[in-house]
N, C-alpha and C. Protein backbone atom coordinates (compact mmCIF):
# COMPACT_ATOMS: atom_id res chain seq x y z
N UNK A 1 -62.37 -33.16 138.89
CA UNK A 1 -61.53 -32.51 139.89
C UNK A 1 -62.18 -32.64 141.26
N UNK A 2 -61.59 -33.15 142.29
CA UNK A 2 -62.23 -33.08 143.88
C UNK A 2 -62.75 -31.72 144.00
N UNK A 3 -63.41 -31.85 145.19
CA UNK A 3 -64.20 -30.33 145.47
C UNK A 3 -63.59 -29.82 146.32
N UNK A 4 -61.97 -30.36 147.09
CA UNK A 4 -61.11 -29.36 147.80
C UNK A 4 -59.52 -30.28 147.87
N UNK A 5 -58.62 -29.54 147.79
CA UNK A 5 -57.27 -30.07 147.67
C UNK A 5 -56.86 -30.67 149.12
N UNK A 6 -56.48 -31.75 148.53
CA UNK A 6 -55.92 -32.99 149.53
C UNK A 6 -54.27 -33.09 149.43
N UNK A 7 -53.71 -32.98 150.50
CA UNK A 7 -51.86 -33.37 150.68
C UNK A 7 -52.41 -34.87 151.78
N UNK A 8 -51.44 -35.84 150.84
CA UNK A 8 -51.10 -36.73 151.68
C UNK A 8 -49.85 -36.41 152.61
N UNK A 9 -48.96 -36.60 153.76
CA UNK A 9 -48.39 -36.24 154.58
C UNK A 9 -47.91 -38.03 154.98
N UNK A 10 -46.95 -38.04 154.75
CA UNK A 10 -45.82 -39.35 155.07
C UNK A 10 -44.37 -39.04 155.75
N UNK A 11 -44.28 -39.65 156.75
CA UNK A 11 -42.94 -39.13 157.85
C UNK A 11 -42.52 -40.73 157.79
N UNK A 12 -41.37 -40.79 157.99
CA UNK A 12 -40.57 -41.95 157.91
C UNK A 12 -40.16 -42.84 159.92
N UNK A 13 -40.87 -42.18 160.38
CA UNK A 13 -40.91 -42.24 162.01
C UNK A 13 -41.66 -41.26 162.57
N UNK A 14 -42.34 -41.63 164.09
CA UNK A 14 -43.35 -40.68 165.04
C UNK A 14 -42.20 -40.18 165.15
N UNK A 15 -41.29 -40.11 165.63
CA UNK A 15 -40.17 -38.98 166.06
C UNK A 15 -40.02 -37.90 164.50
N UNK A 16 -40.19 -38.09 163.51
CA UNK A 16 -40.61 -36.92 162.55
C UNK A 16 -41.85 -36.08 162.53
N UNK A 17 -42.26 -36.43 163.66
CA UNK A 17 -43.85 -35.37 163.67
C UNK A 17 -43.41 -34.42 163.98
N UNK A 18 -42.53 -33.87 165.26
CA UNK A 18 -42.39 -32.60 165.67
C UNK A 18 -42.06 -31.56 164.71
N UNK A 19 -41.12 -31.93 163.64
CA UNK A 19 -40.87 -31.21 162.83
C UNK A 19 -41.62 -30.73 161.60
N UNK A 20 -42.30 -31.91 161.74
CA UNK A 20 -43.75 -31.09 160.81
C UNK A 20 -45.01 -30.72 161.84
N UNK A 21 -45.34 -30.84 162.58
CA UNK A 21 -46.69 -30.18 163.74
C UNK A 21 -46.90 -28.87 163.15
N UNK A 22 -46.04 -28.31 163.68
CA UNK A 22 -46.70 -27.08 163.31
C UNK A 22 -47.07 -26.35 162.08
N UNK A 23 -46.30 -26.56 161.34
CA UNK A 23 -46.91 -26.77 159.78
C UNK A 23 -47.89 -27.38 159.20
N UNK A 24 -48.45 -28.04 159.93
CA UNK A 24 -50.07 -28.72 159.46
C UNK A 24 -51.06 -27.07 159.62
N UNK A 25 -50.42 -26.41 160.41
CA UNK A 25 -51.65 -24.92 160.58
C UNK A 25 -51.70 -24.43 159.43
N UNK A 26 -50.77 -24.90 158.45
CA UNK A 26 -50.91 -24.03 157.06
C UNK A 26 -51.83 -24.47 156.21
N UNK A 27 -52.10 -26.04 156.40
CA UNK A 27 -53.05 -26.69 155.65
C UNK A 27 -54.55 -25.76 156.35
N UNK A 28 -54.45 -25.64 157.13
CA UNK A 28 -55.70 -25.50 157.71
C UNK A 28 -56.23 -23.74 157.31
N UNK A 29 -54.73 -22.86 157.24
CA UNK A 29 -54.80 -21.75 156.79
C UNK A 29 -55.54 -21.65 155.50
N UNK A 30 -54.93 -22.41 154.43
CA UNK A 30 -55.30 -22.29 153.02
C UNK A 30 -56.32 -23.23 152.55
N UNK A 31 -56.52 -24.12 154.20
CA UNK A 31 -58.40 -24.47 154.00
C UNK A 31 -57.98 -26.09 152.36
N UNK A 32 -57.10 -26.42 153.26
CA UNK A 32 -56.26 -28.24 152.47
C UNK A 32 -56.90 -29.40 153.50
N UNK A 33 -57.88 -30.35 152.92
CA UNK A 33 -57.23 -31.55 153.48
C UNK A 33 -56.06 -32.14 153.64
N UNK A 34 -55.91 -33.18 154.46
CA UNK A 34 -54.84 -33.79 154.51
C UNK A 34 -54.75 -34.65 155.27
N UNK A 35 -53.74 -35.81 155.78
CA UNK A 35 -53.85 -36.53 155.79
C UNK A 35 -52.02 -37.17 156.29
N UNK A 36 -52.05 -37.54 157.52
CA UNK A 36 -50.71 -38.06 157.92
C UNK A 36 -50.37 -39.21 158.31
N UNK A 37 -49.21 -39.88 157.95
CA UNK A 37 -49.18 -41.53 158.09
C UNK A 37 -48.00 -41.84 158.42
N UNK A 38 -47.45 -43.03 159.30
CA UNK A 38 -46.09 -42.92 159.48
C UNK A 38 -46.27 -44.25 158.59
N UNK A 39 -44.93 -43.90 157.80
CA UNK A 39 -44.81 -45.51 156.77
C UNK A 39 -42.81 -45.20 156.70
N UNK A 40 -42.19 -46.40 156.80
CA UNK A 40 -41.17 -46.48 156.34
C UNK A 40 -40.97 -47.46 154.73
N UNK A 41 -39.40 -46.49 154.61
CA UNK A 41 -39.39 -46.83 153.26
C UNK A 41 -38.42 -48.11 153.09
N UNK A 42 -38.09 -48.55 154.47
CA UNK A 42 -37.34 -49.71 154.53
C UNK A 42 -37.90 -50.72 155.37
N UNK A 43 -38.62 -50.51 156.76
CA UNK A 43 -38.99 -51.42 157.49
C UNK A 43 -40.38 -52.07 156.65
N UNK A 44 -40.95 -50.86 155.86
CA UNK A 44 -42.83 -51.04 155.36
C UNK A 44 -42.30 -51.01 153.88
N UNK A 45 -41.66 -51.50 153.30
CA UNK A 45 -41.87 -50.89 152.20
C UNK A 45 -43.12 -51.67 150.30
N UNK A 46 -43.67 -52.11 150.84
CA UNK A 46 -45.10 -52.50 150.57
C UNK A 46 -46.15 -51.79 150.82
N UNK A 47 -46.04 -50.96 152.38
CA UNK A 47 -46.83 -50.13 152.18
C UNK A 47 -46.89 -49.14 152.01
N UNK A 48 -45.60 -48.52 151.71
CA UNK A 48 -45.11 -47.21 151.14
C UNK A 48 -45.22 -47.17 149.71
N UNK A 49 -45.06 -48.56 148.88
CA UNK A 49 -45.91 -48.90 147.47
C UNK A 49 -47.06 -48.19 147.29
N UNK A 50 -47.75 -49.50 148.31
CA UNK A 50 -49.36 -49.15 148.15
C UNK A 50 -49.86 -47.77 148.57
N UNK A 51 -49.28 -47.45 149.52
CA UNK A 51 -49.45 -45.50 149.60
C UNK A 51 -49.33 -44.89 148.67
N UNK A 52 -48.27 -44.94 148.04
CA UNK A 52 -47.81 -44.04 146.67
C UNK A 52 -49.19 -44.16 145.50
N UNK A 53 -49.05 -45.69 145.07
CA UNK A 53 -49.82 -45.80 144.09
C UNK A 53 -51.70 -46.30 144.38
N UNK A 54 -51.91 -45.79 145.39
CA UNK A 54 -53.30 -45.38 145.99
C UNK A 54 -53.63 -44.11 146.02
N UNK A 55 -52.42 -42.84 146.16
CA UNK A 55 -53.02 -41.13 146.43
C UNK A 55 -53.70 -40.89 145.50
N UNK A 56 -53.21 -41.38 144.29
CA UNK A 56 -53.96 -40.12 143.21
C UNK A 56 -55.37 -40.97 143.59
N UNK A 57 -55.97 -41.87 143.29
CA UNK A 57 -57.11 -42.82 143.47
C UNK A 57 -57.83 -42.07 144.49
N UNK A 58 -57.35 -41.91 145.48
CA UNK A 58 -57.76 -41.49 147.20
C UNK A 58 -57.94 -40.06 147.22
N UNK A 59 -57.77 -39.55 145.97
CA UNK A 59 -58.20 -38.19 145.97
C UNK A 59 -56.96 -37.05 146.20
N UNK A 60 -55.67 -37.65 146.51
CA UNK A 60 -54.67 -36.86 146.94
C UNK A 60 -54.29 -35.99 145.71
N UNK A 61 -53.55 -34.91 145.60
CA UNK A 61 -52.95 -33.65 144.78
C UNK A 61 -51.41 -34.04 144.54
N UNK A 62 -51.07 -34.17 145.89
CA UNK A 62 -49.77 -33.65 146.29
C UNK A 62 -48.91 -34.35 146.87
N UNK A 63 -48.09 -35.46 147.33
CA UNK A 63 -47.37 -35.91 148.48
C UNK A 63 -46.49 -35.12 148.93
N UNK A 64 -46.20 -35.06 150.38
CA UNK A 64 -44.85 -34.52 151.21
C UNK A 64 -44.64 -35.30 151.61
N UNK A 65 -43.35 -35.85 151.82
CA UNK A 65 -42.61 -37.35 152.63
C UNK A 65 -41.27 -36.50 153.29
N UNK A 66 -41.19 -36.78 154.99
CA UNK A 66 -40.54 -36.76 155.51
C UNK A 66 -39.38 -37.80 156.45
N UNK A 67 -37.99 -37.52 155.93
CA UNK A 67 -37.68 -38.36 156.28
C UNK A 67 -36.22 -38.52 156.67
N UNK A 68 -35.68 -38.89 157.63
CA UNK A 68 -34.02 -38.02 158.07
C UNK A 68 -33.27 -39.78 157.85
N UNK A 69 -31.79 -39.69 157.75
CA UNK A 69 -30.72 -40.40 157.62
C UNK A 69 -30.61 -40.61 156.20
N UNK A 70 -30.95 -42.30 156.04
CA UNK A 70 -31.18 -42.69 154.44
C UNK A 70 -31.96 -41.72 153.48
N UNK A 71 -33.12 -41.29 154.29
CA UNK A 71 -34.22 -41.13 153.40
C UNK A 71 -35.12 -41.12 152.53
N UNK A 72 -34.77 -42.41 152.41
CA UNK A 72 -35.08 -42.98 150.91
C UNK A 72 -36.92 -42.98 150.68
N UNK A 73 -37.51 -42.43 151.63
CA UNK A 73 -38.93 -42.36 151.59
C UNK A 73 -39.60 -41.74 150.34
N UNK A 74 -38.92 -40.43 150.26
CA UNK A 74 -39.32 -39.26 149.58
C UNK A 74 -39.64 -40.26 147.74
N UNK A 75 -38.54 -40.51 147.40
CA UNK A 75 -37.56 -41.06 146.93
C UNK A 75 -38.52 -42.36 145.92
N UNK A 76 -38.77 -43.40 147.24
CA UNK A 76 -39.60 -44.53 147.04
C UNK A 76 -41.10 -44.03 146.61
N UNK A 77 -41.73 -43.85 147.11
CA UNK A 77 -42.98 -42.79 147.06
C UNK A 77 -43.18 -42.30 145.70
N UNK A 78 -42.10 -41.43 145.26
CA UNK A 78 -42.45 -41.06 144.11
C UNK A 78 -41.92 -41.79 142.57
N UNK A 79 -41.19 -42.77 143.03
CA UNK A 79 -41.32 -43.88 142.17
C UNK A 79 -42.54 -44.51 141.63
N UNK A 80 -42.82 -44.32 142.62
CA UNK A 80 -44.78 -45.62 142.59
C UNK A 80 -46.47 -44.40 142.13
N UNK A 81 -45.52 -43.01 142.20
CA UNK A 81 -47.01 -42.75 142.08
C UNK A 81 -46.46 -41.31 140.18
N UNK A 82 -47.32 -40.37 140.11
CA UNK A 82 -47.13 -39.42 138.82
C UNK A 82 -47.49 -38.42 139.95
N UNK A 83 -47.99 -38.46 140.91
CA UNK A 83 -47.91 -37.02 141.58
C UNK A 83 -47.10 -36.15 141.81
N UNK A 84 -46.77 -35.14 141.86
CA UNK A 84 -45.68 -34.36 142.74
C UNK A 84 -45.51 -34.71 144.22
N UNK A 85 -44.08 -35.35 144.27
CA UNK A 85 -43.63 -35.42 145.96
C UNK A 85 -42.51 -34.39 146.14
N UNK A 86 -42.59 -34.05 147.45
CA UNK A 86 -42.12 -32.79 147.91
C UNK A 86 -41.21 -34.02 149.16
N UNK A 87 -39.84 -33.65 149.16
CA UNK A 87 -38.82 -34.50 150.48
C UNK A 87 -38.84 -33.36 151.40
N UNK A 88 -38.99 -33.59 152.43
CA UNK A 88 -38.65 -32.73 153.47
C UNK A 88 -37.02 -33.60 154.67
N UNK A 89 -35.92 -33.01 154.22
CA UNK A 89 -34.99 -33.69 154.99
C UNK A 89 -35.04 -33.46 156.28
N UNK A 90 -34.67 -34.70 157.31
CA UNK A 90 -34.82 -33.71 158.87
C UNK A 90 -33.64 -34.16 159.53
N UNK A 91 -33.59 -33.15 160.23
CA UNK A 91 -32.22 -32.79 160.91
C UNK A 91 -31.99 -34.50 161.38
N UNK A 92 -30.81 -35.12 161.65
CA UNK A 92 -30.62 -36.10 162.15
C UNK A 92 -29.25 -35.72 163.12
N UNK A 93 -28.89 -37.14 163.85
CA UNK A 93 -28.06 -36.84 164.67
C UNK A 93 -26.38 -37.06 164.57
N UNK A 94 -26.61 -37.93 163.45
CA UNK A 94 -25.44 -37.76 162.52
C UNK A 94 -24.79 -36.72 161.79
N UNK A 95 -25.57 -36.26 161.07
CA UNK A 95 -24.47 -35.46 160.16
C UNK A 95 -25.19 -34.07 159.97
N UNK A 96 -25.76 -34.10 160.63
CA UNK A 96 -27.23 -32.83 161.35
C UNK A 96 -27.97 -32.35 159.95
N UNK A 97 -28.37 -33.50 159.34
CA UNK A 97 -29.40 -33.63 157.83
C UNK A 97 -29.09 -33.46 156.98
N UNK A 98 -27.77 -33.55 156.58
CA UNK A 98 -27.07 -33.33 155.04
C UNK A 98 -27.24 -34.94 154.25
N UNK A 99 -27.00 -35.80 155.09
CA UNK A 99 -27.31 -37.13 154.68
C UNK A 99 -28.70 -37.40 154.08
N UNK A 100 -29.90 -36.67 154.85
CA UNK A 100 -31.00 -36.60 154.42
C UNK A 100 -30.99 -36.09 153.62
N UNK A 101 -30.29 -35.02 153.25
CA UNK A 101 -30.99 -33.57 152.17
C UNK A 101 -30.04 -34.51 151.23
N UNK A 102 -28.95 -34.77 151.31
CA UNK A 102 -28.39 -35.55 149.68
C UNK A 102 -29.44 -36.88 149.58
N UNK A 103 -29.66 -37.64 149.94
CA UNK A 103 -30.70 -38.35 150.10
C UNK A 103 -31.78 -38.02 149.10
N UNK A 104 -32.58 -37.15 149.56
CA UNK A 104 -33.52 -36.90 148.88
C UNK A 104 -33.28 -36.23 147.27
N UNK A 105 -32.56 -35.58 147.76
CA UNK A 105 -32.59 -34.52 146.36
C UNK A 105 -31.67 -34.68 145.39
N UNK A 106 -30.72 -36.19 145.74
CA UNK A 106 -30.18 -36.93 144.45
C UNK A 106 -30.79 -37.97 143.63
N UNK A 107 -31.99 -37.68 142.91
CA UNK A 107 -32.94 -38.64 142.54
C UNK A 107 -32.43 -38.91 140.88
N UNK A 108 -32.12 -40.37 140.58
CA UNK A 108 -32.08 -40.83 138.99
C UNK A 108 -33.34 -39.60 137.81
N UNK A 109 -32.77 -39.26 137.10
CA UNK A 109 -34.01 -39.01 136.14
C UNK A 109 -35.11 -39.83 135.85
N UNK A 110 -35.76 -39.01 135.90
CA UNK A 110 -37.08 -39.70 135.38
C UNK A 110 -38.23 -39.72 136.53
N UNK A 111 -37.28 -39.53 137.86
CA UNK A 111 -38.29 -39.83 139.25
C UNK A 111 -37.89 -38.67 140.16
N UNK A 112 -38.52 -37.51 139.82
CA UNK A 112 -38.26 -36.14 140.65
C UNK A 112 -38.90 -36.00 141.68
N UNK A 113 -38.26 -35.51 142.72
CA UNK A 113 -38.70 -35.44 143.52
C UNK A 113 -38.02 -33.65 144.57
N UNK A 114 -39.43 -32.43 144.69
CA UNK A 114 -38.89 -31.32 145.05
C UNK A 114 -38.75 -31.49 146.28
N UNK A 115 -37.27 -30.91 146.59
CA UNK A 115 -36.80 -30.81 148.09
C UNK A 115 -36.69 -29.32 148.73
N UNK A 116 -36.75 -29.52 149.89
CA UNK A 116 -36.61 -28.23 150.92
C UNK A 116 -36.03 -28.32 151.58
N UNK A 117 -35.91 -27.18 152.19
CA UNK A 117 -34.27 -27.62 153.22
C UNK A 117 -34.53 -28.02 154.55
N UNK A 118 -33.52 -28.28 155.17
CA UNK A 118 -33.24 -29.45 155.88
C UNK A 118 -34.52 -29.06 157.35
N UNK A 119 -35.38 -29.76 157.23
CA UNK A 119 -36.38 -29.60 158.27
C UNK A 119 -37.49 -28.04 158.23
N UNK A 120 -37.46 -28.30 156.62
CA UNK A 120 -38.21 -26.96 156.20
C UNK A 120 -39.68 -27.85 155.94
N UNK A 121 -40.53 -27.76 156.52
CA UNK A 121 -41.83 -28.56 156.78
C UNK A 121 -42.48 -27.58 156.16
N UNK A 122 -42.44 -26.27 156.61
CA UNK A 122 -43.71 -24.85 156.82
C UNK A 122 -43.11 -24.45 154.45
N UNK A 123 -42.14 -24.57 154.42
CA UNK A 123 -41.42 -24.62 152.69
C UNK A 123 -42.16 -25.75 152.19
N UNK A 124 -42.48 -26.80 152.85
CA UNK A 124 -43.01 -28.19 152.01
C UNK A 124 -44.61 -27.63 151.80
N UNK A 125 -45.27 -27.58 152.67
CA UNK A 125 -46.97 -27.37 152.73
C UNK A 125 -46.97 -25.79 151.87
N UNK A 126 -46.16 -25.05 151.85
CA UNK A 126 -46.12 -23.43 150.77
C UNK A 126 -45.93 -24.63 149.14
N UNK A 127 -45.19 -24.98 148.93
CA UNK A 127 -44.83 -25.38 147.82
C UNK A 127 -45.67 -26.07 147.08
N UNK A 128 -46.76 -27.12 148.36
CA UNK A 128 -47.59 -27.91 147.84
C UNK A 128 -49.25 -26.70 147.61
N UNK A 129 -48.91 -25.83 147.91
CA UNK A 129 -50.19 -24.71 147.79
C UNK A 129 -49.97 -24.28 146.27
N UNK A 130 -48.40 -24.38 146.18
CA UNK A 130 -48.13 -23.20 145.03
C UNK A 130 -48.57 -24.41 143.64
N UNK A 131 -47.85 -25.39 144.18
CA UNK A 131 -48.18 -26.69 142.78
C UNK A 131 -49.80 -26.83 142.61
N UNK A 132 -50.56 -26.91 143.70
CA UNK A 132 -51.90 -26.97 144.14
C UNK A 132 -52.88 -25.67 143.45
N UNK A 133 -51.98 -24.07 142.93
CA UNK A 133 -53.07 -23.62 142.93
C UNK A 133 -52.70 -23.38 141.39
N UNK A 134 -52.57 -24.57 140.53
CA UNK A 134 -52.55 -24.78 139.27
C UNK A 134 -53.73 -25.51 138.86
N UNK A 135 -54.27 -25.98 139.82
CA UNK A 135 -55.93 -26.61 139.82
C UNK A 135 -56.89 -25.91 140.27
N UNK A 136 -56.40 -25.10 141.10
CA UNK A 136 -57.39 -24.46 142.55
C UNK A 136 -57.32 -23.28 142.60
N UNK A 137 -57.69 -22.46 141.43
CA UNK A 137 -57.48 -20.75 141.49
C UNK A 137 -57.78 -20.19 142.99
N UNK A 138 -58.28 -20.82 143.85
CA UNK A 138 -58.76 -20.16 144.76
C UNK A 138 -57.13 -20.08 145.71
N UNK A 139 -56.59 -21.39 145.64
CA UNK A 139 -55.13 -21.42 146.59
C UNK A 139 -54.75 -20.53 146.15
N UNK A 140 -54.26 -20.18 144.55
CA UNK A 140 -53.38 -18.74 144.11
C UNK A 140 -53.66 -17.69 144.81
N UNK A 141 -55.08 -17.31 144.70
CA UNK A 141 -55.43 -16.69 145.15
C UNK A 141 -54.73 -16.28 146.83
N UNK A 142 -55.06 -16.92 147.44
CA UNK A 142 -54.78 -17.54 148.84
C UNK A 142 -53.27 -17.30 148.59
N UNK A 143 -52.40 -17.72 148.16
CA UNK A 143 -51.06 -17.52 148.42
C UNK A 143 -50.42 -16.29 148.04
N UNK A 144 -51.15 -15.63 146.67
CA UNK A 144 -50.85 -14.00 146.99
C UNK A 144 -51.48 -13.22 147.63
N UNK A 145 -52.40 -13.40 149.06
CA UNK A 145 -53.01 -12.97 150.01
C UNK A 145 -51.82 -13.27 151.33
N UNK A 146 -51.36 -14.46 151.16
CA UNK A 146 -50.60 -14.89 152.28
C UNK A 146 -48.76 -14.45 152.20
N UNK A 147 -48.38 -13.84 150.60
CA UNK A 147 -47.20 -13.29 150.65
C UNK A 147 -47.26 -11.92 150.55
N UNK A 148 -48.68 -11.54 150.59
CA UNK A 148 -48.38 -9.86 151.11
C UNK A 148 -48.94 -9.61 152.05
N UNK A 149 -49.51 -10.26 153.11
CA UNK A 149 -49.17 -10.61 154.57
C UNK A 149 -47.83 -10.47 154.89
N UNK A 150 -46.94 -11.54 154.55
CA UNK A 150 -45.90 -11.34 154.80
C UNK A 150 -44.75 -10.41 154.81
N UNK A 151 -45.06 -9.66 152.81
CA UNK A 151 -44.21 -8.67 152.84
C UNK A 151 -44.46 -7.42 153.88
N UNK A 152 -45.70 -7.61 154.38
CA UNK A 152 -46.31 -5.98 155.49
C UNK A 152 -45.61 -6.26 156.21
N UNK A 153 -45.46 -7.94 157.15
CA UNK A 153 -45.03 -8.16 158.42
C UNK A 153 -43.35 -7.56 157.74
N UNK A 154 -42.49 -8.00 157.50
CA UNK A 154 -41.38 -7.54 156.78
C UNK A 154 -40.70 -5.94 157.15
N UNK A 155 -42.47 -5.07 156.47
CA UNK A 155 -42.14 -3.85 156.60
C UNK A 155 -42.24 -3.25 157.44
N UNK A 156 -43.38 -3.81 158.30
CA UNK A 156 -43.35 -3.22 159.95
C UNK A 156 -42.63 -3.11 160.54
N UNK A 157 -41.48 -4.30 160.46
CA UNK A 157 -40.63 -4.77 160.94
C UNK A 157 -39.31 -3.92 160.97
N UNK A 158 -39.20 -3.45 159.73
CA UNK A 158 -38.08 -2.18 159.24
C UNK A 158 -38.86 -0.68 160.11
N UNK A 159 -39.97 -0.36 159.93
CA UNK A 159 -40.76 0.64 160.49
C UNK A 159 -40.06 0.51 161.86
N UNK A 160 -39.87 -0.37 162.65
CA UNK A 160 -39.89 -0.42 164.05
C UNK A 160 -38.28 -0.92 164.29
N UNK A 161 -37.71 -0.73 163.46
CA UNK A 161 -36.34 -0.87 163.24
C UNK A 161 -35.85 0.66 163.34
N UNK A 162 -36.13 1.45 162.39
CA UNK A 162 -36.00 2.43 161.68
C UNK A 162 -35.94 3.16 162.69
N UNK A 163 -37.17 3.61 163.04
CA UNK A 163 -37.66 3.94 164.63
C UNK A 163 -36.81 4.08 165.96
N UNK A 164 -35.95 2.87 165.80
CA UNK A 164 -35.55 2.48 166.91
C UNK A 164 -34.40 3.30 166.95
N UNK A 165 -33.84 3.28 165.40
CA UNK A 165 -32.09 3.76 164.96
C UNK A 165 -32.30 5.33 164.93
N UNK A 166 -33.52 5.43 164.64
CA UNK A 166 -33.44 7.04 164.41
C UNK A 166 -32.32 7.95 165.12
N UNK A 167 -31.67 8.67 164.07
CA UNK A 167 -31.15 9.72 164.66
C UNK A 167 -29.47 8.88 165.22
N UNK A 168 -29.53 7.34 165.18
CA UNK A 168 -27.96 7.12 165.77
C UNK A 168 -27.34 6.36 164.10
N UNK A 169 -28.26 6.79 162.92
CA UNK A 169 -27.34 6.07 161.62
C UNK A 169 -26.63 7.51 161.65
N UNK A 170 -25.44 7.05 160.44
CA UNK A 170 -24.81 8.03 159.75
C UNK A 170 -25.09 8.39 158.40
């Protein structure tokens, strides 16, 4: 077993970074290598091969492939490798990412591939923690630290709601 969990990170164009940027802070939250590459699954697709069937070798866990229109990245990727790939569809300007999200998440049997919704990046890097801390008791760990974080933020949230209504509910 490596001595810390690795996500490879594949976008199908530099214009797909924005939508994952800020979601790389999560890798860094739950303390993940990783690792980002722009490869297409039509212009490169040799080296979207050799990507696929190099991660597990290279130490990778996990793939996320992002990728809007065709999307056939997600798709290709996990043809070539036994890892878990995660599609992240992204909004496009066509059909504002439904093309992507059917894309991805109509895959033949046999070659699965988990999807998130349409430009859900921050859903892709959670998902790859949650598959991840089936190796890595420490991520579990880490992710029921990081969803009751969340449920507090949640409740504060009602607290200062509550607060606000006082006295004008019925």
């Amino acid at each position: 077993m490596p001595e810390r969990p690795k996500v490879l990170v594949v976008i199908g164009s530099d214009s797909d970074f924005p939508v994952i940027e800020n979601s790389l802070n999560l890798f860094t939250e739950f303390d993940i290598d990783y690792s980002v590459t722009v490869c297409s699954a039509h212009r490169t697709p040799e080296r979207a091969a050799e990507l696929a069937k190099n991660a597990e070798r290279n130490g990778f866990d996990v793939i996320i492939a992002a990728a809007g229109k065709a999307a056939h990245l997600p798709g290709v990727l996990a043809a070539y490798t036994v890892l878990p790939v995660i599609g992240i569809p992204i909004k496009s300007s066509t059909m504002d990412g439904l093309d992507s999200l059917l894309s991805i998440v109509q895959m033949p049997s046999g070659v699965p591939v988990a999807t998130v919704a349409i430009n859900g990046s921050d859903n892709a890097v959670l998902l790859a923690v949650q598959i991840m801390g089936g190796i890595y008791p420490e991520l579990r760990n880490k992710m029921h630290e990081y969803k009751r974080k969340m449920a507090e933020s949640v409740d504060n949230k009602d607290k200062l709601l509550q607060e606000k209504l006082k006295g004008k509910q019925s």
